[in-house]
PDB file of N, CA and C in Angstrom:
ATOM      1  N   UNK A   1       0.825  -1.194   0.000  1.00  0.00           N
ATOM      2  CA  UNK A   1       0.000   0.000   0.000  1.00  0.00           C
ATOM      3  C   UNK A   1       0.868   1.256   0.000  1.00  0.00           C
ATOM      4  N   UNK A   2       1.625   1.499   0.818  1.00  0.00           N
ATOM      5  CA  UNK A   2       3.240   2.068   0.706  1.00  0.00           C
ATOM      6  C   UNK A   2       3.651   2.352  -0.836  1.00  0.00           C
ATOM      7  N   UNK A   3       4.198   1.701  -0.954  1.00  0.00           N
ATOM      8  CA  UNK A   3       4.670   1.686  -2.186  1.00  0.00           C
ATOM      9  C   UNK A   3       3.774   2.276  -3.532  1.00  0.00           C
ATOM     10  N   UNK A   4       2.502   1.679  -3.122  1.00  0.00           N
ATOM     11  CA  UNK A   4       1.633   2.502  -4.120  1.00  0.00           C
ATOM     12  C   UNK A   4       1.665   3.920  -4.396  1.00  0.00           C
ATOM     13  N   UNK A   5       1.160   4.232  -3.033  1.00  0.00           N
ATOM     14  CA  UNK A   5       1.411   5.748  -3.024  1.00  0.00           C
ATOM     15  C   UNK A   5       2.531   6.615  -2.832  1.00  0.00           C
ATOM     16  N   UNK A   6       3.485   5.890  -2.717  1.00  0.00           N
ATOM     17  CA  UNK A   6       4.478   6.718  -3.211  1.00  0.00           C
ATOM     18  C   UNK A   6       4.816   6.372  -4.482  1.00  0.00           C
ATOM     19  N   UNK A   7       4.651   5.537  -5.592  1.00  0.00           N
ATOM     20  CA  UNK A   7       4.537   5.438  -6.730  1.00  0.00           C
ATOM     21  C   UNK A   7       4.176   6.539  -7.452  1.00  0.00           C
ATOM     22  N   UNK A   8       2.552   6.805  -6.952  1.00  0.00           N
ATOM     23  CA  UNK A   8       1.933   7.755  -7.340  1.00  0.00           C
ATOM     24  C   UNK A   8       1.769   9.408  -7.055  1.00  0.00           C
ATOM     25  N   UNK A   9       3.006   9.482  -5.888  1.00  0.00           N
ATOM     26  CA  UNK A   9       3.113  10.742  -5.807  1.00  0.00           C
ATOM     27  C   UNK A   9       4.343  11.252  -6.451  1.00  0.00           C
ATOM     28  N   UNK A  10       5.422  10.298  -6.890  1.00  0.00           N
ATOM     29  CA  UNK A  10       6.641  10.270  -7.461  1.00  0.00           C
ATOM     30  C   UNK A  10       6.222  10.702  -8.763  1.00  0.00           C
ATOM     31  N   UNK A  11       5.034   9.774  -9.767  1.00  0.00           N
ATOM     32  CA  UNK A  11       4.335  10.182 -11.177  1.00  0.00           C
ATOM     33  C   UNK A  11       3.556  11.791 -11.467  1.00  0.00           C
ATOM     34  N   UNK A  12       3.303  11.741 -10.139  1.00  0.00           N
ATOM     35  CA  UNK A  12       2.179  13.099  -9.817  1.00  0.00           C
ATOM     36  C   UNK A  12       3.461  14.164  -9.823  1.00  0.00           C
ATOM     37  N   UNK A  13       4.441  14.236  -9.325  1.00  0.00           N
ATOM     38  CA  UNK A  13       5.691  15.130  -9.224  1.00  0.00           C
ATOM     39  C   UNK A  13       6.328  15.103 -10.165  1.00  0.00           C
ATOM     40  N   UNK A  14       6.330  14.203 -11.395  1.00  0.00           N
ATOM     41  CA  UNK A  14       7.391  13.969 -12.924  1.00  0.00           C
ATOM     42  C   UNK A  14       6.241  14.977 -13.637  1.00  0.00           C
ATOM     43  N   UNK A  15       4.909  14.322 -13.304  1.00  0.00           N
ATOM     44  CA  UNK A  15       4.257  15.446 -14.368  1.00  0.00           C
ATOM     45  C   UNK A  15       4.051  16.780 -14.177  1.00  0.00           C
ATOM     46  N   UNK A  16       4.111  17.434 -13.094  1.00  0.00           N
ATOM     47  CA  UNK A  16       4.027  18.782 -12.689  1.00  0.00           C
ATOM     48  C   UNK A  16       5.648  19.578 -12.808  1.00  0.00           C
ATOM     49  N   UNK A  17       6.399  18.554 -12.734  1.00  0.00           N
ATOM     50  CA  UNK A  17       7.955  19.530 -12.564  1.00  0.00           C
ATOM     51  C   UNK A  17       8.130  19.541 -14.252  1.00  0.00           C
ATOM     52  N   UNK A  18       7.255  19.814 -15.354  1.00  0.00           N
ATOM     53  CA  UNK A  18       7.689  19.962 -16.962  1.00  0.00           C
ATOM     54  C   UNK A  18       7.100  21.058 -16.791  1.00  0.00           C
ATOM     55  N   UNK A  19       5.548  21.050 -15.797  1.00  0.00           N
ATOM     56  CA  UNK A  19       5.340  22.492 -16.046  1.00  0.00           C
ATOM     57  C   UNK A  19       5.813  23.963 -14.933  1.00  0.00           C
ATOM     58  N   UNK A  20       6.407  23.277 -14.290  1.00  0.00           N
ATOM     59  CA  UNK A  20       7.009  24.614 -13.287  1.00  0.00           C
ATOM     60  C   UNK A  20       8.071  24.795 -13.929  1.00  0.00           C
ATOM     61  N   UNK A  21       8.794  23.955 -14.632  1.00  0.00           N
ATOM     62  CA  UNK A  21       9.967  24.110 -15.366  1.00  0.00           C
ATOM     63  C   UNK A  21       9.652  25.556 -16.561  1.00  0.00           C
ATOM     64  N   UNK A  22       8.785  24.901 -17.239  1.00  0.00           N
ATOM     65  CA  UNK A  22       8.107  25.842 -17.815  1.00  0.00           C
ATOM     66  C   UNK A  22       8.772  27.726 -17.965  1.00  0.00           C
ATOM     67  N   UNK A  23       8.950  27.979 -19.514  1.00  0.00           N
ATOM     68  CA  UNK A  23       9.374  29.256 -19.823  1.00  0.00           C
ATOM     69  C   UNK A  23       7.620  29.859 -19.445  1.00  0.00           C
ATOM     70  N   UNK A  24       7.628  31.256 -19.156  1.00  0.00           N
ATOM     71  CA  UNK A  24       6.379  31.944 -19.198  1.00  0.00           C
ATOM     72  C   UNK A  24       6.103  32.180 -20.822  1.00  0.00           C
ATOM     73  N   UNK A  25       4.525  31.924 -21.216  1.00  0.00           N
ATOM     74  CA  UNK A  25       4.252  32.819 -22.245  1.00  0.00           C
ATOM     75  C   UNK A  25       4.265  34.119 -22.655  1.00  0.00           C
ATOM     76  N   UNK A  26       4.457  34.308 -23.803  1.00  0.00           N
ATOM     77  CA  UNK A  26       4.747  35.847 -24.550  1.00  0.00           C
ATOM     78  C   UNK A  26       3.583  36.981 -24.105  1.00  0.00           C
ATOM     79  N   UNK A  27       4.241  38.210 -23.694  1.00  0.00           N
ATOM     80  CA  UNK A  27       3.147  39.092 -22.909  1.00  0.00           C
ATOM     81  C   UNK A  27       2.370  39.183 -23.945  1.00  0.00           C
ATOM     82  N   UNK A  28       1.112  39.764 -23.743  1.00  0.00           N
ATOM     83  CA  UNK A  28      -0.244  40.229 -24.734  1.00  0.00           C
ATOM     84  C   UNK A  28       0.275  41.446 -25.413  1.00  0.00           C
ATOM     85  N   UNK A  29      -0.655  42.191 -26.169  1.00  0.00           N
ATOM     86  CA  UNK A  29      -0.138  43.226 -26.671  1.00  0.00           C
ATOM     87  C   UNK A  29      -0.750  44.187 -25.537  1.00  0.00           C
ATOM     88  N   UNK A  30       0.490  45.702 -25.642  1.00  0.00           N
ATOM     89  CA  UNK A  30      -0.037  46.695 -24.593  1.00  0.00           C
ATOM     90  C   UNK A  30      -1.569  47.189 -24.971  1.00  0.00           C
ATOM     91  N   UNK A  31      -2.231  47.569 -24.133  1.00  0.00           N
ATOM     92  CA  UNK A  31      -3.832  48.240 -24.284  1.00  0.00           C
ATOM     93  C   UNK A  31      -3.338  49.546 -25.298  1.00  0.00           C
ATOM     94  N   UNK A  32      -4.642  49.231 -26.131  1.00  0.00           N
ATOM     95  CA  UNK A  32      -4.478  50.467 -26.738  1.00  0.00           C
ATOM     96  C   UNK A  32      -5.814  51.729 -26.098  1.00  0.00           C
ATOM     97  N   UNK A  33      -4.766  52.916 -26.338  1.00  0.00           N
ATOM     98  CA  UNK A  33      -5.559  54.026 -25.924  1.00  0.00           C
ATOM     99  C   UNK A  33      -6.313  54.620 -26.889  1.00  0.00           C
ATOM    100  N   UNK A  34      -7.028  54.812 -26.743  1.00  0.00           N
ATOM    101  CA  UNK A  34      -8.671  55.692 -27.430  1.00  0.00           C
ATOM    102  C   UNK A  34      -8.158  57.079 -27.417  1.00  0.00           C
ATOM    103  N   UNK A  35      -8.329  58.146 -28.107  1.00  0.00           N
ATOM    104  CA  UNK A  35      -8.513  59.838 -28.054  1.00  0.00           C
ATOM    105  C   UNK A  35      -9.541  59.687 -27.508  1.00  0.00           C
ATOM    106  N   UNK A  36      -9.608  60.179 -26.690  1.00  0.00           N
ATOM    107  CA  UNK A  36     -11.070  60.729 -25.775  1.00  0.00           C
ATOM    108  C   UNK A  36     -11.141  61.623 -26.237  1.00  0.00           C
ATOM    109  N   UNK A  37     -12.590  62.492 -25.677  1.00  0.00           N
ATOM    110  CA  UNK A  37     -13.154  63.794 -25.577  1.00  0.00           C
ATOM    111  C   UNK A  37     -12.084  65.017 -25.182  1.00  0.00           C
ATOM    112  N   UNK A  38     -11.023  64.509 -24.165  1.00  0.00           N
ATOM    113  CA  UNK A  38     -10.460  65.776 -23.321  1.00  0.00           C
ATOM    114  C   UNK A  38      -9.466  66.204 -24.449  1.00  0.00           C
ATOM    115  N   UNK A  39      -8.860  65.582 -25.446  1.00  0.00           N
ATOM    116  CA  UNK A  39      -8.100  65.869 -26.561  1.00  0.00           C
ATOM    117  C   UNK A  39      -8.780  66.670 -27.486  1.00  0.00           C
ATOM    118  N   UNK A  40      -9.933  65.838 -28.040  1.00  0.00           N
ATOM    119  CA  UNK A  40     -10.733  66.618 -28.811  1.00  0.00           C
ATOM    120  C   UNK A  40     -11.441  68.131 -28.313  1.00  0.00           C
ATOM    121  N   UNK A  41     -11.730  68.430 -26.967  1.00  0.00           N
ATOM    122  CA  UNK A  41     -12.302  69.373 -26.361  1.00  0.00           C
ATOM    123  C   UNK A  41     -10.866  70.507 -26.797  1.00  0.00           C
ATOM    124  N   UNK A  42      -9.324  70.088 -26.261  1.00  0.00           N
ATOM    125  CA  UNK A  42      -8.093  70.843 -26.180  1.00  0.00           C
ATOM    126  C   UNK A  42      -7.451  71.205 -27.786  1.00  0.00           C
ATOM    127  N   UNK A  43      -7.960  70.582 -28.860  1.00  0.00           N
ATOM    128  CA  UNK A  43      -7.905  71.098 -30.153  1.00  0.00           C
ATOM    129  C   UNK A  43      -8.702  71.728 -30.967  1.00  0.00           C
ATOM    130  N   UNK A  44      -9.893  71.706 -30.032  1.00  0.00           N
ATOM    131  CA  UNK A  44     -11.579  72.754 -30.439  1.00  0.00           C
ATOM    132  C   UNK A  44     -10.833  74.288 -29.919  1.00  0.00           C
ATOM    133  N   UNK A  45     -10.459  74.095 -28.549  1.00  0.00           N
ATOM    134  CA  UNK A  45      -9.914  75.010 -27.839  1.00  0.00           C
ATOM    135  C   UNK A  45      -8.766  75.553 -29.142  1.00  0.00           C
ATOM    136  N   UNK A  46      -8.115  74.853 -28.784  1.00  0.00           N
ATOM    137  CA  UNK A  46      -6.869  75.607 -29.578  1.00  0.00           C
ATOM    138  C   UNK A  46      -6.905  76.205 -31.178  1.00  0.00           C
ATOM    139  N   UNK A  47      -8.121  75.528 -31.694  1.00  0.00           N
ATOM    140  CA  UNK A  47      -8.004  76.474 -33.176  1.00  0.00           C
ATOM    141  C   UNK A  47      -9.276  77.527 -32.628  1.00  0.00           C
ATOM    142  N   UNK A  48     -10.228  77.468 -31.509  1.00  0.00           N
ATOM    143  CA  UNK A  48     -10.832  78.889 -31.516  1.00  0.00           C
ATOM    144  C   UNK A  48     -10.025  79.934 -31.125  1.00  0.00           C
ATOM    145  N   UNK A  49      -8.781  79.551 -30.345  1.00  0.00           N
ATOM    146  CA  UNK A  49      -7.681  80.366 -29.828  1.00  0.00           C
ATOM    147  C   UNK A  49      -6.986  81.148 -31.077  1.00  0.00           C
ATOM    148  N   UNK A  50      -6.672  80.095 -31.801  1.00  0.00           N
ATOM    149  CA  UNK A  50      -5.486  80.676 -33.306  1.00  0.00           C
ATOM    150  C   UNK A  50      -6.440  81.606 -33.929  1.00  0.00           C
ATOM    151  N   UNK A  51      -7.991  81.038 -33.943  1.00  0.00           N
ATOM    152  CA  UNK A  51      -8.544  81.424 -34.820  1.00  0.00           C
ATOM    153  C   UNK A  51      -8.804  83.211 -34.386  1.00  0.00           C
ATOM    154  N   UNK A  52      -8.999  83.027 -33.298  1.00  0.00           N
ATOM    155  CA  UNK A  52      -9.243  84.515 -32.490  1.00  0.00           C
ATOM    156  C   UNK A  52      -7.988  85.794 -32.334  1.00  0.00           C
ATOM    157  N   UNK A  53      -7.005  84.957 -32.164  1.00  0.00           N
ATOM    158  CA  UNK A  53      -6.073  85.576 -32.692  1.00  0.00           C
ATOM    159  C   UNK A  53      -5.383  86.138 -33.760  1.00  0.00           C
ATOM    160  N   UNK A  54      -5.686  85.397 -35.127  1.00  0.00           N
ATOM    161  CA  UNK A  54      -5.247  85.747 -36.625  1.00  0.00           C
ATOM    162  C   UNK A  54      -6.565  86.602 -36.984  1.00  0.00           C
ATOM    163  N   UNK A  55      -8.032  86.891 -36.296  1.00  0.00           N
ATOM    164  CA  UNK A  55      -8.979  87.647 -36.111  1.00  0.00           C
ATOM    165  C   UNK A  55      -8.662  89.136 -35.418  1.00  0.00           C
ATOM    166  N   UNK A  56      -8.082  88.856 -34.443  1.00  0.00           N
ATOM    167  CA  UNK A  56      -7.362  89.851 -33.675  1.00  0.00           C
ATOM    168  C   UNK A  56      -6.330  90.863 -34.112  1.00  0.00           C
ATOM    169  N   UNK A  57      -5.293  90.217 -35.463  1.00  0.00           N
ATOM    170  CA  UNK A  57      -4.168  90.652 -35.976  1.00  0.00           C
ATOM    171  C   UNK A  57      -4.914  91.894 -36.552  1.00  0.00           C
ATOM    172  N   UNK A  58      -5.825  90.769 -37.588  1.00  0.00           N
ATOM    173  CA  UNK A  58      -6.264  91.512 -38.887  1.00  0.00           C
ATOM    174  C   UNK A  58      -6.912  92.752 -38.462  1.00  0.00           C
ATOM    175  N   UNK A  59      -7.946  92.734 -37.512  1.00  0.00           N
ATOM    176  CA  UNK A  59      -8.660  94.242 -37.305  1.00  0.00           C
ATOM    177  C   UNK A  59      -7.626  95.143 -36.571  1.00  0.00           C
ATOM    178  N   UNK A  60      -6.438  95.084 -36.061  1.00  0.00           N
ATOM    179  CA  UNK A  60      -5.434  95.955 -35.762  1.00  0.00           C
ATOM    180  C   UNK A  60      -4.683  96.406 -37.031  1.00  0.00           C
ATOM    181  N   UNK A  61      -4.731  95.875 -37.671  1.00  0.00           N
ATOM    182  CA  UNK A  61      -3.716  96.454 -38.811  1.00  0.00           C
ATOM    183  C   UNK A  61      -4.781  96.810 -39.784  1.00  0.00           C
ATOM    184  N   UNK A  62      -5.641  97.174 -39.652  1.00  0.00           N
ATOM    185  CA  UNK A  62      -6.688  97.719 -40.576  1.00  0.00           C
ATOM    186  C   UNK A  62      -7.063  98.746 -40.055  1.00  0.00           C
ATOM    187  N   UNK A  63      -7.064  99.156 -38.727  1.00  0.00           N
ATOM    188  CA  UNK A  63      -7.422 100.474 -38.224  1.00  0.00           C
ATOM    189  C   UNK A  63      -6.121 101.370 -37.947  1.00  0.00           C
TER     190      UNK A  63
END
């Protein structure tokens, strides 16, 4: 009875030490990021800015 089970814990330990041995698998790919809103909101911004400004030039140098 002995012998059995250590038979079978000796088999149980050959098959598990191939996989602890084991290289890790290849990482996933990194998450990709989305443009959100807060980008799109900061380039609405920024051409009403340019735009207000090259608005701004023109009626100074006309008066």
């Amino acid at each position: 009875m002995k012998s059995t089970i250590l038979i079978v814990f000796f088999i149980v330990i050959l098959l598990f030490a191939g996989s602890a041995l084991a290289q890790p698998g290849l990482p996933g790919d990194p998450p990709q990021t989305p443009i959100d809103g807060g980008i799109i909101w900061m380039l609405l911004a920024g051409g009403a800015y340019g735009y207000k400004k090259l608005r701004g030039t023109n009626i100074k140098e006309e008066n």
